[in-house]
PDB file of N, CA and C in Angstrom:
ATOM      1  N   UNK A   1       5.274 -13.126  28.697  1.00  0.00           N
ATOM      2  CA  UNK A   1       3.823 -13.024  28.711  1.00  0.00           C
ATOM      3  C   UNK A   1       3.229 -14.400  28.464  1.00  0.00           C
ATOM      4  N   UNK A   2       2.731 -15.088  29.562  1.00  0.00           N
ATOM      5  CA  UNK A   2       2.046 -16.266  29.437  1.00  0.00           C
ATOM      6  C   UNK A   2       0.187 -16.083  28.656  1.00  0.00           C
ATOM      7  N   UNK A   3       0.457 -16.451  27.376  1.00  0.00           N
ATOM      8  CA  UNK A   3      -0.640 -16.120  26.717  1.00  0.00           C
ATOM      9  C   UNK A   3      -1.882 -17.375  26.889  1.00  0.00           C
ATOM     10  N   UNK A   4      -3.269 -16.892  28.042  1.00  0.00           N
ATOM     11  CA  UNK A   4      -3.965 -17.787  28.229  1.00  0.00           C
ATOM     12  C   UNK A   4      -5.358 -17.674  27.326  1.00  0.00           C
ATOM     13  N   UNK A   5      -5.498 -16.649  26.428  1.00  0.00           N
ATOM     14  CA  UNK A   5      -6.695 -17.043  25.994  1.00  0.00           C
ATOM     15  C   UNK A   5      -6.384 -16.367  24.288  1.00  0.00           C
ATOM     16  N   UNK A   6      -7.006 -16.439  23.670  1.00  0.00           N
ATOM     17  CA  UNK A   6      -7.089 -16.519  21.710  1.00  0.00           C
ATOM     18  C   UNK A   6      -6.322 -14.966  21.213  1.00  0.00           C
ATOM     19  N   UNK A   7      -5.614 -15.107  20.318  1.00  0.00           N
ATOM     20  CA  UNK A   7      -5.055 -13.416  20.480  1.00  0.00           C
ATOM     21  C   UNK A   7      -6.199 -12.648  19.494  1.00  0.00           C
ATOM     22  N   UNK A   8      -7.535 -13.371  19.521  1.00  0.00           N
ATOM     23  CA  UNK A   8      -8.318 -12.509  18.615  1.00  0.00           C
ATOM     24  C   UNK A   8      -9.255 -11.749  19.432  1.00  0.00           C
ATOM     25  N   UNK A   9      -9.198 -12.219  21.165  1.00  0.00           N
ATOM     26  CA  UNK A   9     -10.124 -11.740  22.081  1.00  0.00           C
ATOM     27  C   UNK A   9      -8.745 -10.632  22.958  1.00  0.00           C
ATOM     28  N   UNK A  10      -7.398 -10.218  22.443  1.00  0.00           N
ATOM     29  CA  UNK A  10      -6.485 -10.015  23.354  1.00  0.00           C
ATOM     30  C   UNK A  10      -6.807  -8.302  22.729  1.00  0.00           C
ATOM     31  N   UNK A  11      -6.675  -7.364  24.376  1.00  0.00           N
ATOM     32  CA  UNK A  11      -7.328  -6.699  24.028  1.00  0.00           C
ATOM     33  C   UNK A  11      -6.029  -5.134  23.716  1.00  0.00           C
ATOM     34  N   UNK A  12      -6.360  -4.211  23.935  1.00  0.00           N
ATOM     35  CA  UNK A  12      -4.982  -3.138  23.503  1.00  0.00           C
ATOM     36  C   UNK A  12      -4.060  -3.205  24.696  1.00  0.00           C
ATOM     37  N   UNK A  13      -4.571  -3.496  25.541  1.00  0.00           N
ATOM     38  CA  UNK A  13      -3.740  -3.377  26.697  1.00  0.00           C
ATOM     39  C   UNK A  13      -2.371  -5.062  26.142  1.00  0.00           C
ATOM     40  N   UNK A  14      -3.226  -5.851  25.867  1.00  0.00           N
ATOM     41  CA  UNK A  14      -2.270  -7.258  25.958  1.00  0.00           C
ATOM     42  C   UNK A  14      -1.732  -7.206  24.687  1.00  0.00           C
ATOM     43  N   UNK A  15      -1.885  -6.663  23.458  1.00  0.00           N
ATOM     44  CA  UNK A  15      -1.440  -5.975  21.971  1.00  0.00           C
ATOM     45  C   UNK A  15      -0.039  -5.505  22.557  1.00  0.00           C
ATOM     46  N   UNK A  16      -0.342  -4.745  23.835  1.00  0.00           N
ATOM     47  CA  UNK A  16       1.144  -4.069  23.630  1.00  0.00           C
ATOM     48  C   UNK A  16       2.101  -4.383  24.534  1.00  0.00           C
ATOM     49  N   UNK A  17       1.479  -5.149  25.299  1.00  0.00           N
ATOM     50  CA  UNK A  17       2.463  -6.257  26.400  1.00  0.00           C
ATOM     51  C   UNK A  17       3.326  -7.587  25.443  1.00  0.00           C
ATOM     52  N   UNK A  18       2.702  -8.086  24.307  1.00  0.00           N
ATOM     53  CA  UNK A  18       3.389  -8.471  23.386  1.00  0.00           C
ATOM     54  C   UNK A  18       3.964  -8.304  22.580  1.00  0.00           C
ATOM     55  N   UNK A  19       3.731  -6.664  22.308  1.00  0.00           N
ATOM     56  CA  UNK A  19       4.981  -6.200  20.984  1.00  0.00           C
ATOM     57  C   UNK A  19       5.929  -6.197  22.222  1.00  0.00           C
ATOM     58  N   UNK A  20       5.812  -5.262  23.391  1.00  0.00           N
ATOM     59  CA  UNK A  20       6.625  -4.789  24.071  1.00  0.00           C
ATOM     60  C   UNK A  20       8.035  -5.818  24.651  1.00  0.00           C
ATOM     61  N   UNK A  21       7.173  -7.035  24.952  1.00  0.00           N
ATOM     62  CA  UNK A  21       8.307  -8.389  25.032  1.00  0.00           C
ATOM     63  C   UNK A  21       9.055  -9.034  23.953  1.00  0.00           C
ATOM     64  N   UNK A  22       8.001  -9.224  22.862  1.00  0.00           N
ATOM     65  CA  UNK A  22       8.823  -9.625  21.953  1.00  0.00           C
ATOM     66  C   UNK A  22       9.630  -8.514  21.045  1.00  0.00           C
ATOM     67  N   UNK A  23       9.705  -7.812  21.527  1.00  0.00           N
ATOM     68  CA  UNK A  23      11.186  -6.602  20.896  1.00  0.00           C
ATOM     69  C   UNK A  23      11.141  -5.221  21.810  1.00  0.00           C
ATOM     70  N   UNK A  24      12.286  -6.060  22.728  1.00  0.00           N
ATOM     71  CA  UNK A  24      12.253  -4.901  23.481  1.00  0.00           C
ATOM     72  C   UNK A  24      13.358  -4.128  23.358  1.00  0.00           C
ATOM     73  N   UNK A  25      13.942  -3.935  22.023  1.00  0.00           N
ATOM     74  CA  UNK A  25      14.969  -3.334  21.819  1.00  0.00           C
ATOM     75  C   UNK A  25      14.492  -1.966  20.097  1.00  0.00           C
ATOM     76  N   UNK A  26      13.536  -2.481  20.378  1.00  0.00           N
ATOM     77  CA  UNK A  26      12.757  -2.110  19.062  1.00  0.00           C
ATOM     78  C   UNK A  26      12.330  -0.604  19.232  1.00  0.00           C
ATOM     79  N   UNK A  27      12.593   0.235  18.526  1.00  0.00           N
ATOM     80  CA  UNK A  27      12.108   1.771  18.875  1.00  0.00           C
ATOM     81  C   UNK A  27      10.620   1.582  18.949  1.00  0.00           C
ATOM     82  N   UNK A  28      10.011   2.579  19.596  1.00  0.00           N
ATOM     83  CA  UNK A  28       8.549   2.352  20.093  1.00  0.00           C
ATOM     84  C   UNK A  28       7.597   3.106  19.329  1.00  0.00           C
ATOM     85  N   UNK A  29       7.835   3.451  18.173  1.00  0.00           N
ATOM     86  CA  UNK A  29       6.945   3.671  16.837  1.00  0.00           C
ATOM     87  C   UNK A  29       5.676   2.924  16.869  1.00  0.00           C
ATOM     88  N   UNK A  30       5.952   1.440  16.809  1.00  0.00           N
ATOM     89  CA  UNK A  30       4.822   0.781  17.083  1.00  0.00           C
ATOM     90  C   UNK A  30       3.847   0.972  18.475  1.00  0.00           C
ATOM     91  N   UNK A  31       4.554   0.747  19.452  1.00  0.00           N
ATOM     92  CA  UNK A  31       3.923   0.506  20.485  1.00  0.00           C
ATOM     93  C   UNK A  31       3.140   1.644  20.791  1.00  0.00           C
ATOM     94  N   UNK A  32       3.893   2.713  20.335  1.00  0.00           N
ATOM     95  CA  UNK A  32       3.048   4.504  20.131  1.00  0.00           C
ATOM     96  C   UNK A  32       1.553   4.148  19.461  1.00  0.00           C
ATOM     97  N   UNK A  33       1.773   3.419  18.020  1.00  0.00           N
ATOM     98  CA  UNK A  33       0.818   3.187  17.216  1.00  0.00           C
ATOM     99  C   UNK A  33      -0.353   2.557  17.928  1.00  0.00           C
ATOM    100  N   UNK A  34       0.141   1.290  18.505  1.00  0.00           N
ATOM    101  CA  UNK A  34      -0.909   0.555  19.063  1.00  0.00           C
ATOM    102  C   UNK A  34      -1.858   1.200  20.002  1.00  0.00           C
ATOM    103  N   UNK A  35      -0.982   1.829  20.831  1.00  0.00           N
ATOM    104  CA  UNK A  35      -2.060   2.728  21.834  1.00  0.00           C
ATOM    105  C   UNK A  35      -2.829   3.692  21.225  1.00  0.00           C
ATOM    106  N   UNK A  36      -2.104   4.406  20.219  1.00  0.00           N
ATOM    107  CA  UNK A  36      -2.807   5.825  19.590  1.00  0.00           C
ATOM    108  C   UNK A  36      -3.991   5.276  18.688  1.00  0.00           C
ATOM    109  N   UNK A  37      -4.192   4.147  18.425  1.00  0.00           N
ATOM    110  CA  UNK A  37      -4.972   3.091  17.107  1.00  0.00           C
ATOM    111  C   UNK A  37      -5.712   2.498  17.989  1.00  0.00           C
ATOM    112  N   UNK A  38      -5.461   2.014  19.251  1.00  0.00           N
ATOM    113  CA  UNK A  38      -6.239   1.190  19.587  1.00  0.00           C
ATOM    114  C   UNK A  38      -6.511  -0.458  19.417  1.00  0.00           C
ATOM    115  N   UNK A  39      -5.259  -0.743  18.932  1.00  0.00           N
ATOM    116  CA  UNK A  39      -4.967  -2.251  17.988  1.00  0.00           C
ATOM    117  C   UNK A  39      -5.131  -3.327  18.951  1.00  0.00           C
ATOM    118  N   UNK A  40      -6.212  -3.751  18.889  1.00  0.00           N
ATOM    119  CA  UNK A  40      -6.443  -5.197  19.817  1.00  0.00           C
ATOM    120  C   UNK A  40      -5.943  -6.689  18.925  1.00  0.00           C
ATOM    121  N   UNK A  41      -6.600  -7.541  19.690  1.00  0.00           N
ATOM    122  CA  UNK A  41      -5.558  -8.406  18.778  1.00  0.00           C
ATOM    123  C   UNK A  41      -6.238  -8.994  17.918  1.00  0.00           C
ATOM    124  N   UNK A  42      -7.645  -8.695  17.557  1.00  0.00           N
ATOM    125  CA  UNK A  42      -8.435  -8.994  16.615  1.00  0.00           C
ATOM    126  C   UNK A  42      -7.473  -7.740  14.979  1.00  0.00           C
ATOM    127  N   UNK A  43      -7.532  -6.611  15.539  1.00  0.00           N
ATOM    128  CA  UNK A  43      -7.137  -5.902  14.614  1.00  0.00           C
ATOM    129  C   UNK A  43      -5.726  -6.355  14.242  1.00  0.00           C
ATOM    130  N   UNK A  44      -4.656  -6.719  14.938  1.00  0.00           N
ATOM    131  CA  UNK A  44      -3.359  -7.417  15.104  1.00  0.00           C
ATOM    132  C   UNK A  44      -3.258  -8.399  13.988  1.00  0.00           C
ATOM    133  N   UNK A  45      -4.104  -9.315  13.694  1.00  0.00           N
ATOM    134  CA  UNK A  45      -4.385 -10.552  13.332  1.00  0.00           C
ATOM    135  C   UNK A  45      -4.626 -10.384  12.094  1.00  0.00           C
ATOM    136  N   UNK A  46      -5.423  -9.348  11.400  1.00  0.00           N
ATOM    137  CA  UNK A  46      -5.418  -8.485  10.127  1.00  0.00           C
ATOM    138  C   UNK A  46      -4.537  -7.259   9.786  1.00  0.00           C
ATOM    139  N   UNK A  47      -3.169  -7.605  10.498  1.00  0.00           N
ATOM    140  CA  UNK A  47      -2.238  -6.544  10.022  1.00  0.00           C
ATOM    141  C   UNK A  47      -1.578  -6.774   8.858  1.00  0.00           C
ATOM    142  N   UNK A  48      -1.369  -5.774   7.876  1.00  0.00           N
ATOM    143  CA  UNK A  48      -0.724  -5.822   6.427  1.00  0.00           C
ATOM    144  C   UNK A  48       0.702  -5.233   6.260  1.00  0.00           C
ATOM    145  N   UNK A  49       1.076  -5.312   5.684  1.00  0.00           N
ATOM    146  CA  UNK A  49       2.704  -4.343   5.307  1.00  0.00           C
ATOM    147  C   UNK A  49       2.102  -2.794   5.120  1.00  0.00           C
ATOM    148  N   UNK A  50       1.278  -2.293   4.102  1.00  0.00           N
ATOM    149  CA  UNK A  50       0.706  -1.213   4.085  1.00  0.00           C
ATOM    150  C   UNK A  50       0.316  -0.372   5.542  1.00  0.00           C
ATOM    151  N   UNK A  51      -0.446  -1.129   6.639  1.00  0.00           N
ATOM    152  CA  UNK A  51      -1.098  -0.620   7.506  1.00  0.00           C
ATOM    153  C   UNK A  51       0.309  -0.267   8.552  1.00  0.00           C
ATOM    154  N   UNK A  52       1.630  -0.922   8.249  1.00  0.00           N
ATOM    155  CA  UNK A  52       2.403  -0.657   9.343  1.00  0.00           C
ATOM    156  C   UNK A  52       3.216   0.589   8.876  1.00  0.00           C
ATOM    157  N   UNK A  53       3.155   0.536   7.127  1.00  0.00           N
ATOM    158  CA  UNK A  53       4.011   1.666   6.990  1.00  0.00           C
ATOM    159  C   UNK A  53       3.444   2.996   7.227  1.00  0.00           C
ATOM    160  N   UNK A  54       1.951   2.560   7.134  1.00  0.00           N
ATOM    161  CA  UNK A  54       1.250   4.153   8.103  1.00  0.00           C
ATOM    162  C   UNK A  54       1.421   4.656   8.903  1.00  0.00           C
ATOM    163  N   UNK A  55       1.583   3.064   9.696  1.00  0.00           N
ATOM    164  CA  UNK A  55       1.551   3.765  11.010  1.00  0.00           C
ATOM    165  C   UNK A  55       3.255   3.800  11.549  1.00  0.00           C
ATOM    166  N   UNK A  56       4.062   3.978  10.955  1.00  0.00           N
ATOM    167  CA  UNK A  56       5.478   4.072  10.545  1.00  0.00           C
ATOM    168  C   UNK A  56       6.569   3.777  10.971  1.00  0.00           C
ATOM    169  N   UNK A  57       6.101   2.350  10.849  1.00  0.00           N
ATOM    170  CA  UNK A  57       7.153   1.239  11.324  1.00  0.00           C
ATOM    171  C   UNK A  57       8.232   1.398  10.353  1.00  0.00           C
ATOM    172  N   UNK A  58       9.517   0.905  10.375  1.00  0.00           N
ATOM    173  CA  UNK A  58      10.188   0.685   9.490  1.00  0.00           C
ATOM    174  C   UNK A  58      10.045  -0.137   9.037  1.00  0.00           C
ATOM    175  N   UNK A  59      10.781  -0.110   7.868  1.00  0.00           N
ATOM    176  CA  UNK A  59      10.245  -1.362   6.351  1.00  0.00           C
ATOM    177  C   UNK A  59      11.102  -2.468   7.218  1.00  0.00           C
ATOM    178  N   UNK A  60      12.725  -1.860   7.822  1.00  0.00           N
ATOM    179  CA  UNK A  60      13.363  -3.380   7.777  1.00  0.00           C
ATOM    180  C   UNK A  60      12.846  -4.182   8.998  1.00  0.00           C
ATOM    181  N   UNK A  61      11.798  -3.602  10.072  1.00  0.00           N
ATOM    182  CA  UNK A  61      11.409  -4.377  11.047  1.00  0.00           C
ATOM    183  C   UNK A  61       9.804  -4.635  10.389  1.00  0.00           C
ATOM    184  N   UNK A  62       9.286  -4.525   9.303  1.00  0.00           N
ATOM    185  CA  UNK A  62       7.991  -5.302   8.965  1.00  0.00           C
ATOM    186  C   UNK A  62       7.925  -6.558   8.489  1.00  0.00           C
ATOM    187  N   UNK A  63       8.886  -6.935   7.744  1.00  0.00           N
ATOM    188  CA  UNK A  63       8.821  -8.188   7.648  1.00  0.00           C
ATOM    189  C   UNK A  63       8.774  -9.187   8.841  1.00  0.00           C
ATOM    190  N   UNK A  64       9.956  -8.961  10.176  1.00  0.00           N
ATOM    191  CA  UNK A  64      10.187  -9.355  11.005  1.00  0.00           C
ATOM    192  C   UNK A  64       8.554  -9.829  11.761  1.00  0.00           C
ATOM    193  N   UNK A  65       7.899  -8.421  11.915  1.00  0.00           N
ATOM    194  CA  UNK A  65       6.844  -8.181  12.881  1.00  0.00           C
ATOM    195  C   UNK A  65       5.846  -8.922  11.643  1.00  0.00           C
ATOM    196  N   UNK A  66       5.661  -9.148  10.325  1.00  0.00           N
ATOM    197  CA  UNK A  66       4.319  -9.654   9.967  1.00  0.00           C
ATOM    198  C   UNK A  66       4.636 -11.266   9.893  1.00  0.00           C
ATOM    199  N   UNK A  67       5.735 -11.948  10.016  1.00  0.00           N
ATOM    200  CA  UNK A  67       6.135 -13.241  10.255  1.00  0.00           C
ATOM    201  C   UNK A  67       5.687 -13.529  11.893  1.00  0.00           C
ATOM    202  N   UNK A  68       5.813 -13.004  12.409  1.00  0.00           N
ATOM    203  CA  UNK A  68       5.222 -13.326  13.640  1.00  0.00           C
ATOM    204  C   UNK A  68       3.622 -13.053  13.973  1.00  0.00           C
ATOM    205  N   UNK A  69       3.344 -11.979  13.234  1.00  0.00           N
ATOM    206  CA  UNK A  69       1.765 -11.958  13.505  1.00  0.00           C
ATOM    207  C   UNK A  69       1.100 -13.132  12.659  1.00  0.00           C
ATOM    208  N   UNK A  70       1.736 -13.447  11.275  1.00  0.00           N
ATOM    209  CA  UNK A  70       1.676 -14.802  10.415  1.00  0.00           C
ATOM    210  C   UNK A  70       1.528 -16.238  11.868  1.00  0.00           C
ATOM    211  N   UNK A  71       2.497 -16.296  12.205  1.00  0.00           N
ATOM    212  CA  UNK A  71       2.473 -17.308  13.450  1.00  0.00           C
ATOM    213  C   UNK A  71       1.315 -17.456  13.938  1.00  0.00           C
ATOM    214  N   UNK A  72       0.900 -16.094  15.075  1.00  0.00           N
ATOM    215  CA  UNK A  72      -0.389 -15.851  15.995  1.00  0.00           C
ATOM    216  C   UNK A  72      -1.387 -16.405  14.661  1.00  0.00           C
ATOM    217  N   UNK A  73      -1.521 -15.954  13.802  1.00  0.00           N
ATOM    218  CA  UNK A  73      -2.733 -16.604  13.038  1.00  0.00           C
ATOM    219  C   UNK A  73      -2.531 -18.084  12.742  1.00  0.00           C
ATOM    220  N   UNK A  74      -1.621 -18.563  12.461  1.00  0.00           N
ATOM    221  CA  UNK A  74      -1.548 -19.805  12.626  1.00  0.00           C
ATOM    222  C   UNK A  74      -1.906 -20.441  13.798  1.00  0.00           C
ATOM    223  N   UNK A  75      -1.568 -19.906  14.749  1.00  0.00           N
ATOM    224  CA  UNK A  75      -2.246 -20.562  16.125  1.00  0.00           C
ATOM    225  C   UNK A  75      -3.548 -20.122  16.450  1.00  0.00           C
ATOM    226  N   UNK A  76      -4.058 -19.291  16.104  1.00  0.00           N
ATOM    227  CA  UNK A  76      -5.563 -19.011  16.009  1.00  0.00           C
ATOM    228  C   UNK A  76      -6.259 -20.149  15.044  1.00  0.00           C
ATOM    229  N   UNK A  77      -5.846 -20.206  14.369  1.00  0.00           N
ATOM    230  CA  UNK A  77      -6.589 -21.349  13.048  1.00  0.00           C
ATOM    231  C   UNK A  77      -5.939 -23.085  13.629  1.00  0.00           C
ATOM    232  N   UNK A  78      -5.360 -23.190  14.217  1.00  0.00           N
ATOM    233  CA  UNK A  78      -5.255 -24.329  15.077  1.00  0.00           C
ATOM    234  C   UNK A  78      -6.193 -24.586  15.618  1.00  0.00           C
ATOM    235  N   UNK A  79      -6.945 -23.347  17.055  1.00  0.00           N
ATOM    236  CA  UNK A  79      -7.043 -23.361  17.757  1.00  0.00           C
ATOM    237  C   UNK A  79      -8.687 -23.762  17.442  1.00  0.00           C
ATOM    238  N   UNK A  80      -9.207 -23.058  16.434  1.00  0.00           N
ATOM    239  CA  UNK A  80     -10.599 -23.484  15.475  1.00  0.00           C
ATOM    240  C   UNK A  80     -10.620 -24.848  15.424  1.00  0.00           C
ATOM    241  N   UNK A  81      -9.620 -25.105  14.388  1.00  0.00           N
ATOM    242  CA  UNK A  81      -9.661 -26.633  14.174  1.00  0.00           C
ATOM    243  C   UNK A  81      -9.701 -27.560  15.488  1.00  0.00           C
ATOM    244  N   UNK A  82      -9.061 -27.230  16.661  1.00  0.00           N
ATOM    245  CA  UNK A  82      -9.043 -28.413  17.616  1.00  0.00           C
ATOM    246  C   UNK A  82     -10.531 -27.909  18.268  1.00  0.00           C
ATOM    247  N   UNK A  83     -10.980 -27.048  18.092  1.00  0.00           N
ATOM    248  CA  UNK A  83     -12.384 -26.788  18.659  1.00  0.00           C
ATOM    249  C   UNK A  83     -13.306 -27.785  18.412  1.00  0.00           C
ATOM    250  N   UNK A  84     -13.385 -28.029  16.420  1.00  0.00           N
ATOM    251  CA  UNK A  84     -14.255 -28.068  15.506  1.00  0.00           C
ATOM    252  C   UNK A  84     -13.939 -30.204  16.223  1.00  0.00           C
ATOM    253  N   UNK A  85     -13.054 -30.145  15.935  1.00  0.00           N
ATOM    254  CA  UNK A  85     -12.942 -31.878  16.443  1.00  0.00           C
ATOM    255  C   UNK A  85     -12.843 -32.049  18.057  1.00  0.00           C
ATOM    256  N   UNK A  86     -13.127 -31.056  19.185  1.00  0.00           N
ATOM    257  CA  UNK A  86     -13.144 -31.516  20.293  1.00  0.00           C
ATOM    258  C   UNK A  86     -14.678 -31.274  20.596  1.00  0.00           C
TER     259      UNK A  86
END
């Protein structure tokens, strides 16, 4: 998935084109979630350990999955900063 625009504007449809690539070996608990929730990538971006065990991810793939949503926010807050100085 060539990601061209902010994952805070990425919408449910592109939420689940990116769980779906980056673990595609991953039971689809989540990807169930995302559609049934509606999780865009604004909501993505404010995901917690709590909110995944709701929606009933397993514990040993949350860490995995909130290190990477950790990332996307890091590149969101990049993406501010090179705004704020361009």
């Amino acid at each position: 998935m060539v990601v061209s625009k902010r994952v805070s504007y990425w919408t449910v449809a592109e939420v689940f084109d990116w769980v779906r690539e980056r673990y595609p070996t991953h039971p689809r608990a989540l990807q169930q979630a995302i559609a049934k929730h509606a999780i865009s990538g604004r909501v993505l971006l404010r995901m917690r350990k709590e909110q995944l065990s709701r929606l009933g991810v397993e514990p040993k793939f949350q860490q995995e999955f909130l290190q990477d949503v950790l990332l996307l926010r890091i590149e969101e807050e990049l993406e501010n900063l090179n705004n704020i100085y361009y």
